[in-house]
Protein backbone atom coordinates (compact mmCIF):
# COMPACT_ATOMS: atom_id res chain seq x y z
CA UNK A 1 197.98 -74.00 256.66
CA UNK A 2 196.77 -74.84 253.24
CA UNK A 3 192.87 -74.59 252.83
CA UNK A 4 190.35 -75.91 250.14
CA UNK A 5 188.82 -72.95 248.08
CA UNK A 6 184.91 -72.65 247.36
CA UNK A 7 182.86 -71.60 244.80
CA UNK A 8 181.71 -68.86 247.39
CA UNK A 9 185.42 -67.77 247.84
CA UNK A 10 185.93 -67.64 243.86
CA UNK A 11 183.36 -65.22 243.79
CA UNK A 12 184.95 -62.83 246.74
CA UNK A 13 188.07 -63.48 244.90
CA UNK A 14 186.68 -62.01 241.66
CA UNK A 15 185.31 -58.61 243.59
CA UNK A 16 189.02 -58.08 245.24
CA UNK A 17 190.75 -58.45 241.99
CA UNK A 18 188.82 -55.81 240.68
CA UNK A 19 188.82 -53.74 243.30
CA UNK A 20 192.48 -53.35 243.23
CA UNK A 21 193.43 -52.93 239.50
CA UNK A 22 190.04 -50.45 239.03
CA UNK A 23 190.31 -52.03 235.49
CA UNK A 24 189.04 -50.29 232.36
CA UNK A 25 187.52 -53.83 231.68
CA UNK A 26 186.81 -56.76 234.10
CA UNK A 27 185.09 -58.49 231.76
CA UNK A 28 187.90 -61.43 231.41
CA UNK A 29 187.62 -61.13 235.39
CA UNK A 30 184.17 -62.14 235.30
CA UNK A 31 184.50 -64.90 232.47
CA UNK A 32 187.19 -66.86 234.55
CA UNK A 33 185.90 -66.69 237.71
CA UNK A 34 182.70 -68.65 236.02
CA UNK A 35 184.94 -71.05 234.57
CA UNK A 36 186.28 -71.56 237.65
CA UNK A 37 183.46 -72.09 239.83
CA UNK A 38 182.18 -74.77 236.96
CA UNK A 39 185.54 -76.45 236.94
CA UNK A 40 185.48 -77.03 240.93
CA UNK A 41 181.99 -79.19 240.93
CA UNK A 42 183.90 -82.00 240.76
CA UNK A 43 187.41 -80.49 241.44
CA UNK A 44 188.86 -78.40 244.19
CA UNK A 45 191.97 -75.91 244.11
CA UNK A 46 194.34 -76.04 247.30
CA UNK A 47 195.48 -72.92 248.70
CA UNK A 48 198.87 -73.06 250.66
CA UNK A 49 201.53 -71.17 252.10
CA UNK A 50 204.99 -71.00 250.66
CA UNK A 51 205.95 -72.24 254.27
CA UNK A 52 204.59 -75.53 253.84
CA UNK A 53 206.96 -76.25 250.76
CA UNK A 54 210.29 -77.42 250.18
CA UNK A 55 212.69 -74.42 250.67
CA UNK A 56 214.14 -76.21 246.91
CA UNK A 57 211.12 -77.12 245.66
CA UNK A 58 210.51 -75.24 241.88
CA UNK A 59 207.54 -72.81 241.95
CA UNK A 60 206.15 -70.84 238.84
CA UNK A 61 204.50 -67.58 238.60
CA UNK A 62 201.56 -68.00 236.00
CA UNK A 63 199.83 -65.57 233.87
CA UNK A 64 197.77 -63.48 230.94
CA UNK A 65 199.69 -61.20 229.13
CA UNK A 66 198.28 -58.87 226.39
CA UNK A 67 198.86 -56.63 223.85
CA UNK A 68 196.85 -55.36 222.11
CA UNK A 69 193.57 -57.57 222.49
CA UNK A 70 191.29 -58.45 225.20
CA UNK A 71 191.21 -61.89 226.88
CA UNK A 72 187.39 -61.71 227.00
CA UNK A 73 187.50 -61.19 222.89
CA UNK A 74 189.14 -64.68 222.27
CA UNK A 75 189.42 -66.51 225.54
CA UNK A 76 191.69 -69.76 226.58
CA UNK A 77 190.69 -73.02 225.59
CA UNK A 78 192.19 -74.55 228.26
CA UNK A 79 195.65 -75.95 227.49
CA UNK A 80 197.88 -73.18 227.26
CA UNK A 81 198.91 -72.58 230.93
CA UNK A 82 199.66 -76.47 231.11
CA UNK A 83 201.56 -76.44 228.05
CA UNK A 84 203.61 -73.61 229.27
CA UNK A 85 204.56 -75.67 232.92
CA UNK A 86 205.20 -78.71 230.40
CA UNK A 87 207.61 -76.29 228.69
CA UNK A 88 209.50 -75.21 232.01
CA UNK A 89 209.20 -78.67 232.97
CA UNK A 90 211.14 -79.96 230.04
CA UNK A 91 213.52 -76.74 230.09
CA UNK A 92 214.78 -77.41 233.67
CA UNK A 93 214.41 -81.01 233.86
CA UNK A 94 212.55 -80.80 237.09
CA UNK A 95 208.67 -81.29 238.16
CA UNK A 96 206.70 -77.84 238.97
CA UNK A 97 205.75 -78.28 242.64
CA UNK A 98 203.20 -75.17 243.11
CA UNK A 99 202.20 -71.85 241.20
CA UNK A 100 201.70 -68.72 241.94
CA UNK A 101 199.91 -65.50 240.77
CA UNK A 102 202.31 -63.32 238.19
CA UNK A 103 200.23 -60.18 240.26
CA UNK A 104 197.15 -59.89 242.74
CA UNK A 105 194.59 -58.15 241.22
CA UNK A 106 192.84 -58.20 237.81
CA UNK A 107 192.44 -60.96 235.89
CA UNK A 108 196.10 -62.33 236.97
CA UNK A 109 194.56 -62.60 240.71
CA UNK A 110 192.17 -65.05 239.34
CA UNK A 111 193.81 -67.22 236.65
CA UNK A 112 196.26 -69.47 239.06
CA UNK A 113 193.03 -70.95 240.16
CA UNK A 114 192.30 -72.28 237.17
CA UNK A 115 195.97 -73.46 236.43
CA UNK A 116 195.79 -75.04 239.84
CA UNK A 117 192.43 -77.16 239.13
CA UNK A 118 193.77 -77.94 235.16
CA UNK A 119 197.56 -78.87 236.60
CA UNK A 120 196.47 -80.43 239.89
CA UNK A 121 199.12 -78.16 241.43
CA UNK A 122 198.71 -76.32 244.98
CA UNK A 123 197.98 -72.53 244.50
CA UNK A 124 200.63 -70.41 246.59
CA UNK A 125 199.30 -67.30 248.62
CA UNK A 126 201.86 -65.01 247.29
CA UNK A 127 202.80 -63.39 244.49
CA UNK A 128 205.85 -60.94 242.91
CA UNK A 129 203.71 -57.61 243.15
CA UNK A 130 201.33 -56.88 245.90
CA UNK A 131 199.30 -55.51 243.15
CA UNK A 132 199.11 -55.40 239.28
CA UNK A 133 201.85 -53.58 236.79
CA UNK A 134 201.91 -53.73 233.28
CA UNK A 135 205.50 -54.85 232.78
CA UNK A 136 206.18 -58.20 233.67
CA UNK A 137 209.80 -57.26 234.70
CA UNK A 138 208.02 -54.99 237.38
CA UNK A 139 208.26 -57.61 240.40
CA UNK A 140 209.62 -57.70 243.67
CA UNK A 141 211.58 -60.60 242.08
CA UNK A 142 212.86 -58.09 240.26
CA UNK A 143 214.23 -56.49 243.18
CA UNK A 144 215.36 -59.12 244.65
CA UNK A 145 217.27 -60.31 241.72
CA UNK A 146 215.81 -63.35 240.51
CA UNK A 147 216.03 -64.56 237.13
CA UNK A 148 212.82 -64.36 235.05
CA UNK A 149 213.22 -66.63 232.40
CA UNK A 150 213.64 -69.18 231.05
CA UNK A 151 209.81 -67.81 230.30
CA UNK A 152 207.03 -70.36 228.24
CA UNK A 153 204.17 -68.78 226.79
CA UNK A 154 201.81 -70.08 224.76
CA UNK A 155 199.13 -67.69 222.60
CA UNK A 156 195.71 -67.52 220.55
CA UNK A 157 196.91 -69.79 217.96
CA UNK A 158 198.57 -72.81 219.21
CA UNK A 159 201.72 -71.77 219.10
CA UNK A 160 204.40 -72.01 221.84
CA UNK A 161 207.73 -70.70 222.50
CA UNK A 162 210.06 -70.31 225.17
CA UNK A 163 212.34 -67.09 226.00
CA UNK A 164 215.39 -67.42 227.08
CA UNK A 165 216.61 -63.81 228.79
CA UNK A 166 218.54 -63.09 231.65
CA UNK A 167 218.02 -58.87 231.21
CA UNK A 168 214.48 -58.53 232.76
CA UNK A 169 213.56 -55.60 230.42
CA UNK A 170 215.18 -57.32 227.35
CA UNK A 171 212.46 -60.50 228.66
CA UNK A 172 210.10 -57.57 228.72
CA UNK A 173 210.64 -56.61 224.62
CA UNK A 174 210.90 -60.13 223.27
CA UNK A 175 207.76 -61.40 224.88
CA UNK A 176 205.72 -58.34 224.19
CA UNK A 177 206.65 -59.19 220.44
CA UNK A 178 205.97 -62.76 220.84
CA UNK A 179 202.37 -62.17 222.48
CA UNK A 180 202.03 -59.27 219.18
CA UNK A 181 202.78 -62.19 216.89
CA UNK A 182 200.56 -64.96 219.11
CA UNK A 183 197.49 -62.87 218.70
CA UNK A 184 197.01 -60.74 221.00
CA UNK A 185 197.78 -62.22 224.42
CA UNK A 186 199.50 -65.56 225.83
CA UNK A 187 199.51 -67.34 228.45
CA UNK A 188 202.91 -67.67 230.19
CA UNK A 189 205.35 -69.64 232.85
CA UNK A 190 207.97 -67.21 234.24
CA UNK A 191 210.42 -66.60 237.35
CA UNK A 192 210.87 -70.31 238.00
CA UNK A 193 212.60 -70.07 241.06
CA UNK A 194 212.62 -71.81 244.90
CA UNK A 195 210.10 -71.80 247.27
CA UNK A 196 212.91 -70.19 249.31
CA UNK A 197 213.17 -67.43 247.42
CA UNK A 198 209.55 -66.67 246.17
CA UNK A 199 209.43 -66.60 250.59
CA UNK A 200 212.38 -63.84 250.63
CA UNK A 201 211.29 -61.55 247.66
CA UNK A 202 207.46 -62.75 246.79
CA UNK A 203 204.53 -60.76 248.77
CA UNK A 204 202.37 -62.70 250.86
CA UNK A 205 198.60 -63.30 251.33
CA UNK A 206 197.67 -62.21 247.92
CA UNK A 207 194.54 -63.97 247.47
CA UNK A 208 193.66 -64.54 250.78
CA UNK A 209 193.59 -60.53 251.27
CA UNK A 210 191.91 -60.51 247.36
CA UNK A 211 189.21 -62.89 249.15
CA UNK A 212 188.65 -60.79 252.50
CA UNK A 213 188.48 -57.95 250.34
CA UNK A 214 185.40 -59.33 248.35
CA UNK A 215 183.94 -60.08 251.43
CA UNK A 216 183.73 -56.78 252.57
CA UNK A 217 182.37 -55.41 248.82
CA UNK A 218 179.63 -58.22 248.53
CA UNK A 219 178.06 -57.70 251.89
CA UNK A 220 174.82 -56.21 252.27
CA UNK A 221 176.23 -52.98 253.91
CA UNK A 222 176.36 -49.42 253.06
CA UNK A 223 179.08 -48.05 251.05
CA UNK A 224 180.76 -45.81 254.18
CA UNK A 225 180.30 -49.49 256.51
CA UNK A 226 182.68 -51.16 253.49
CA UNK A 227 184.59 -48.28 253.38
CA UNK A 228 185.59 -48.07 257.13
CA UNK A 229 186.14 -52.13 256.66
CA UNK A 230 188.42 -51.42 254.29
CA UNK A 231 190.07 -48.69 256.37
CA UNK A 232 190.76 -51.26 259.27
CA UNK A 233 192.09 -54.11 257.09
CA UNK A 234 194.13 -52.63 254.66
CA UNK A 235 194.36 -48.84 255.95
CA UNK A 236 192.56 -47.40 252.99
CA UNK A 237 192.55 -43.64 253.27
CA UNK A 238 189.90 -41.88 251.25
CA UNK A 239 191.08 -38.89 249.24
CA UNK A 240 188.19 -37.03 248.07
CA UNK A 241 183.99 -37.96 247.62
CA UNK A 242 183.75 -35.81 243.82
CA UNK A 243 181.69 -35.48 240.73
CA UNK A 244 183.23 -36.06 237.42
CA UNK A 245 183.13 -33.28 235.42
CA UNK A 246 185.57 -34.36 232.65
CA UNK A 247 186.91 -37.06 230.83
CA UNK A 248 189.58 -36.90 227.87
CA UNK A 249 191.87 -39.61 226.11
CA UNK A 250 195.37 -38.22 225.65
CA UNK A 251 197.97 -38.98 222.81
CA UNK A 252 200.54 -39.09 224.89
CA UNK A 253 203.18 -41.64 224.14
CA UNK A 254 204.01 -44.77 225.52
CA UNK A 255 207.49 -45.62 224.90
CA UNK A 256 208.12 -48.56 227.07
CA UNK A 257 205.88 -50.59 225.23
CA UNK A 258 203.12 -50.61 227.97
CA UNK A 259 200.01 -52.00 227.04
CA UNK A 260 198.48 -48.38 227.81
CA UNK A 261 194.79 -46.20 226.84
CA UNK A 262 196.17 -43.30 228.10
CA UNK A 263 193.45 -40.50 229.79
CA UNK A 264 192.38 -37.76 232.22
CA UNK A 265 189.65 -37.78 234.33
CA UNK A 266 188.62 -34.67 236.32
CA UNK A 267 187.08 -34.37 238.91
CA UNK A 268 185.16 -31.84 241.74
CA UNK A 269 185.18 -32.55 245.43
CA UNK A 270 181.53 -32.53 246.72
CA UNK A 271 182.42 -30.99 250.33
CA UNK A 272 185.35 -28.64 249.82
CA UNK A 273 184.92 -27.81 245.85
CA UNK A 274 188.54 -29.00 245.14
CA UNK A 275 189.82 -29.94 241.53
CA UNK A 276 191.13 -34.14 241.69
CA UNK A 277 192.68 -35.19 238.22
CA UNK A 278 193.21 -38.80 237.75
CA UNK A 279 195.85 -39.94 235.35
CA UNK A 280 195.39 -43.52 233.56
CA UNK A 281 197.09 -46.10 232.03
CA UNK A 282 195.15 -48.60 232.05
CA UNK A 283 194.96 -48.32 235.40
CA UNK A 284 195.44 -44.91 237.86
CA UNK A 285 198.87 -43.52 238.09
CA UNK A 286 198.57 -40.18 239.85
CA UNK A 287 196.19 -38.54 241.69
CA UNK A 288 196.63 -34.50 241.92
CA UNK A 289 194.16 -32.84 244.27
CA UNK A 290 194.07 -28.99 242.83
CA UNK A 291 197.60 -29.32 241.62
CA UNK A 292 199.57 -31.27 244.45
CA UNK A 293 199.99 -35.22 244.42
CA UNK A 294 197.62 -36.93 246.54
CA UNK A 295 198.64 -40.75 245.48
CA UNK A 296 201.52 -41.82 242.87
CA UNK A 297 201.99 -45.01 241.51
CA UNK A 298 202.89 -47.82 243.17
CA UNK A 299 200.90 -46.46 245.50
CA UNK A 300 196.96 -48.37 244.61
CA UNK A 301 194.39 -46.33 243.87
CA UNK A 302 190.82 -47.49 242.98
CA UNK A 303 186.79 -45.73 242.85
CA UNK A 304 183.94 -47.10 244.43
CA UNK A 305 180.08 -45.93 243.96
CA UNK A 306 179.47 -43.42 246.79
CA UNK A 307 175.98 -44.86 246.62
CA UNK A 308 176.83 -48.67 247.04
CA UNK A 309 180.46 -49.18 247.21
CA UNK A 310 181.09 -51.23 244.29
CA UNK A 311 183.92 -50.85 242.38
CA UNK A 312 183.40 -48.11 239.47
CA UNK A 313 184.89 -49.22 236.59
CA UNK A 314 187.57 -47.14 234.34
CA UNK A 315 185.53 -47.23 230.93
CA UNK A 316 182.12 -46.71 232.93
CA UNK A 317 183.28 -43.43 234.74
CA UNK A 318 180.56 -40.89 233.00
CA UNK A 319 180.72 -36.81 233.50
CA UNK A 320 178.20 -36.26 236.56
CA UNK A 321 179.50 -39.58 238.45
CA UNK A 322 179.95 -39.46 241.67
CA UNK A 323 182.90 -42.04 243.23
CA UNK A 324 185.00 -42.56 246.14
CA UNK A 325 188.50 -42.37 245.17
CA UNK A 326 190.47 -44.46 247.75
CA UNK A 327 194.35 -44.78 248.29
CA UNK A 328 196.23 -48.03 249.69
CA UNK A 329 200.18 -48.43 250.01
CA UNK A 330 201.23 -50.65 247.62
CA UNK A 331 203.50 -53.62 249.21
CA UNK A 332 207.06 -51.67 250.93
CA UNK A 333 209.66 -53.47 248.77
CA UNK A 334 207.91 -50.67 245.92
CA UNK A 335 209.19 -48.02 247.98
CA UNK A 336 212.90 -48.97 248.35
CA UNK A 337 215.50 -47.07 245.93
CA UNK A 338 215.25 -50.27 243.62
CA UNK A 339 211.26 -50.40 243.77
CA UNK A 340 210.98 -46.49 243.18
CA UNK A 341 213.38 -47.04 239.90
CA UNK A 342 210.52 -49.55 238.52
CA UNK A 343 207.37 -48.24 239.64
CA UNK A 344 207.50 -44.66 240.00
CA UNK A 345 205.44 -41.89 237.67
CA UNK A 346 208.70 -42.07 235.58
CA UNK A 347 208.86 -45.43 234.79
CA UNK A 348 205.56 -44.99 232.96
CA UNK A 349 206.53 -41.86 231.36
CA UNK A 350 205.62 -39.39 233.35
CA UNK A 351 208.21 -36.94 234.37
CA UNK A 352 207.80 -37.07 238.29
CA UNK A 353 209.43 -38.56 240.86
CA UNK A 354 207.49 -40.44 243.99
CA UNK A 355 206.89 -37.89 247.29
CA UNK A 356 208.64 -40.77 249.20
CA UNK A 357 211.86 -39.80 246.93
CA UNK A 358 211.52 -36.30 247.38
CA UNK A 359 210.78 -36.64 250.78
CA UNK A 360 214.17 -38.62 251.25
């Protein structure tokens, strides 16, 4: 049943994408979410199911991708996502029917909204991640074998072009060195596919669960009442209440091209005086508590203020900090043989393989 968004709901939305990417910067999170809430005085964004398409009808995931700058640095002036559809459009030879969300959390949770108001296109409650990944050929698409391009994108300067790829990691090269050569970040059209098949691959409820999760952040309740809310909607399990005790940036090297700030944070349990490290890229890949893996990408895992469950931000983390670092399953297609192969530690270049593996 497709509903009509509010400003209110923008505003949830905003908290939930944050909460699960833990980003080193919401900042661009916070800038679109105003420019959304402006746009819709005298607009309004639809929000609809993939069941109430056209099994044929042509959907489009939309979204920011970077390299190298920040979207808050130099944000959109407003044409880029529409000039991308126009490209697809023209491409295919047939009319864009909906969008949806490239992921469902950080900025790319947020920016279909806008799309949505600018194109006067419904806004699908799915998306091809369940969460946010760096690589655009890390989808459940992906898995499910549906094409990615032909991709538009659309940068800083003006300047558009469209990729024409079949290989999802070859996409993955040519568009990082298109969005280099853009500026810094573009805005892009990719996986134009069916309604039918965003429905047998996508993930569903992405911003509606974004949305219920801001809900539960924003209220005026203490940080263990979100926390057990969280618990019961999304079966959050808590792995450790600690202190920070030290933070370093690494040198290690990114080879797949990921848009990475590699670091360590450690950590000290408050109760039982165990040792948590937290590895980063951008966002948190591994969790070890004294030595043994506690969470592993794809699994999600964010920090919240002990004191008033908000989300703790990556580059705000300071040594004497104390957070709440939470784990969440990440959608199940991530955990299949094929899902492992794209998400695990290894695909980010870290030698480890994912305790479901191990664990047969």
């Amino acid at each position: 049943m497709s509903t009509v968004l509010t400003a209110e709901d923008v505003g949830h939305l905003r908290t939930g994408a944050h909460f699960l990417a833990c980003a080193i910067d919401p900042t661009a999170i916070h800038i679109y979410a105003g420019m959304i809430q402006e746009a819709m005085q005298d607009r309004s964004v639809e929000l609809i199911t993939v069941d109430e398409l056209d099994p044929e009808d042509l959907v489009v995931a939309v979204g920011m991708v970077t390299q190298g700058l920040f979207i808050a640095d130099m944000p959109p002036v407003g044409d880029e996502f529409t000039g991308c559809i126009d490209a697809i459009e023209t491409r295919l030879g047939r009319k864009v029917r909906a969008i949806y969300s490239l992921a469902a959390a950080n900025i790319n949770g947020i920016i279909p909204l806008m799309v949505g108001l600018q194109a006067s296109l419904p806004v699908i409650d799915s998306d091809p991640m369940g969460r946010v990944f760096p690589l655009i050929s890390q989808t459940t698409l992906n898995i499910g074998g549906v094409a990615i391009g032909p991709i538009a994108l659309m940068g800083v300067t003006g300047e558009r072009a469209v990729v024409e790829a079949s290989d999802p990691q070859r996409a993955e090269t040519l568009v990082r060195a298109l969005v280099t050569e853009l500026g810094g970040w573009a805005a892009t059209v990719m996986y134009p596919c069916s309604a039918r098949e965003l429905k047998e691959h996508g993930v569903h409820g992405s911003i509606s669960r974004m949305i219920r999760i801001g809900q539960i952040l924003d209220s005026e309740t203490s940080a263990e009442s979100k926390f057990l809310s969280l618990a019961d909607f999304l079966g959050v399990t808590r792995i450790s209440r600690a202190r920070v005790s030290h933070i370093e940036g690494l040198s290690r090297p990114t080879d797949l091209g990921l848009p990475a700030q590699p670091s360590s944070v450690t950590l000290e349990d408050e109760t039982t005086g165990q040792i948590i490290r937290l590895e980063i890229q951008n966002e948190i890949l591994l969790v070890l508590v004294d030595g043994a893996v506690a969470a592993a990408v794809p699994d999600m895992v964010t920090l919240l203020n002990s004191e008033h469950g908000s989300v703790a931000n990556l580059d705000d983390i300071r040594v004497g900090n104390v957070v709440d670092v939470l784990r969440l399953n990440a959608a199940p297609q991530w955990y299949s043989e094929a899902g492992l192969d794209l998400a695990e530690p290894a695909a980010f270049g870290i030698p480890l393989m994912h305790p479901r593996r191990r664990n047969g």
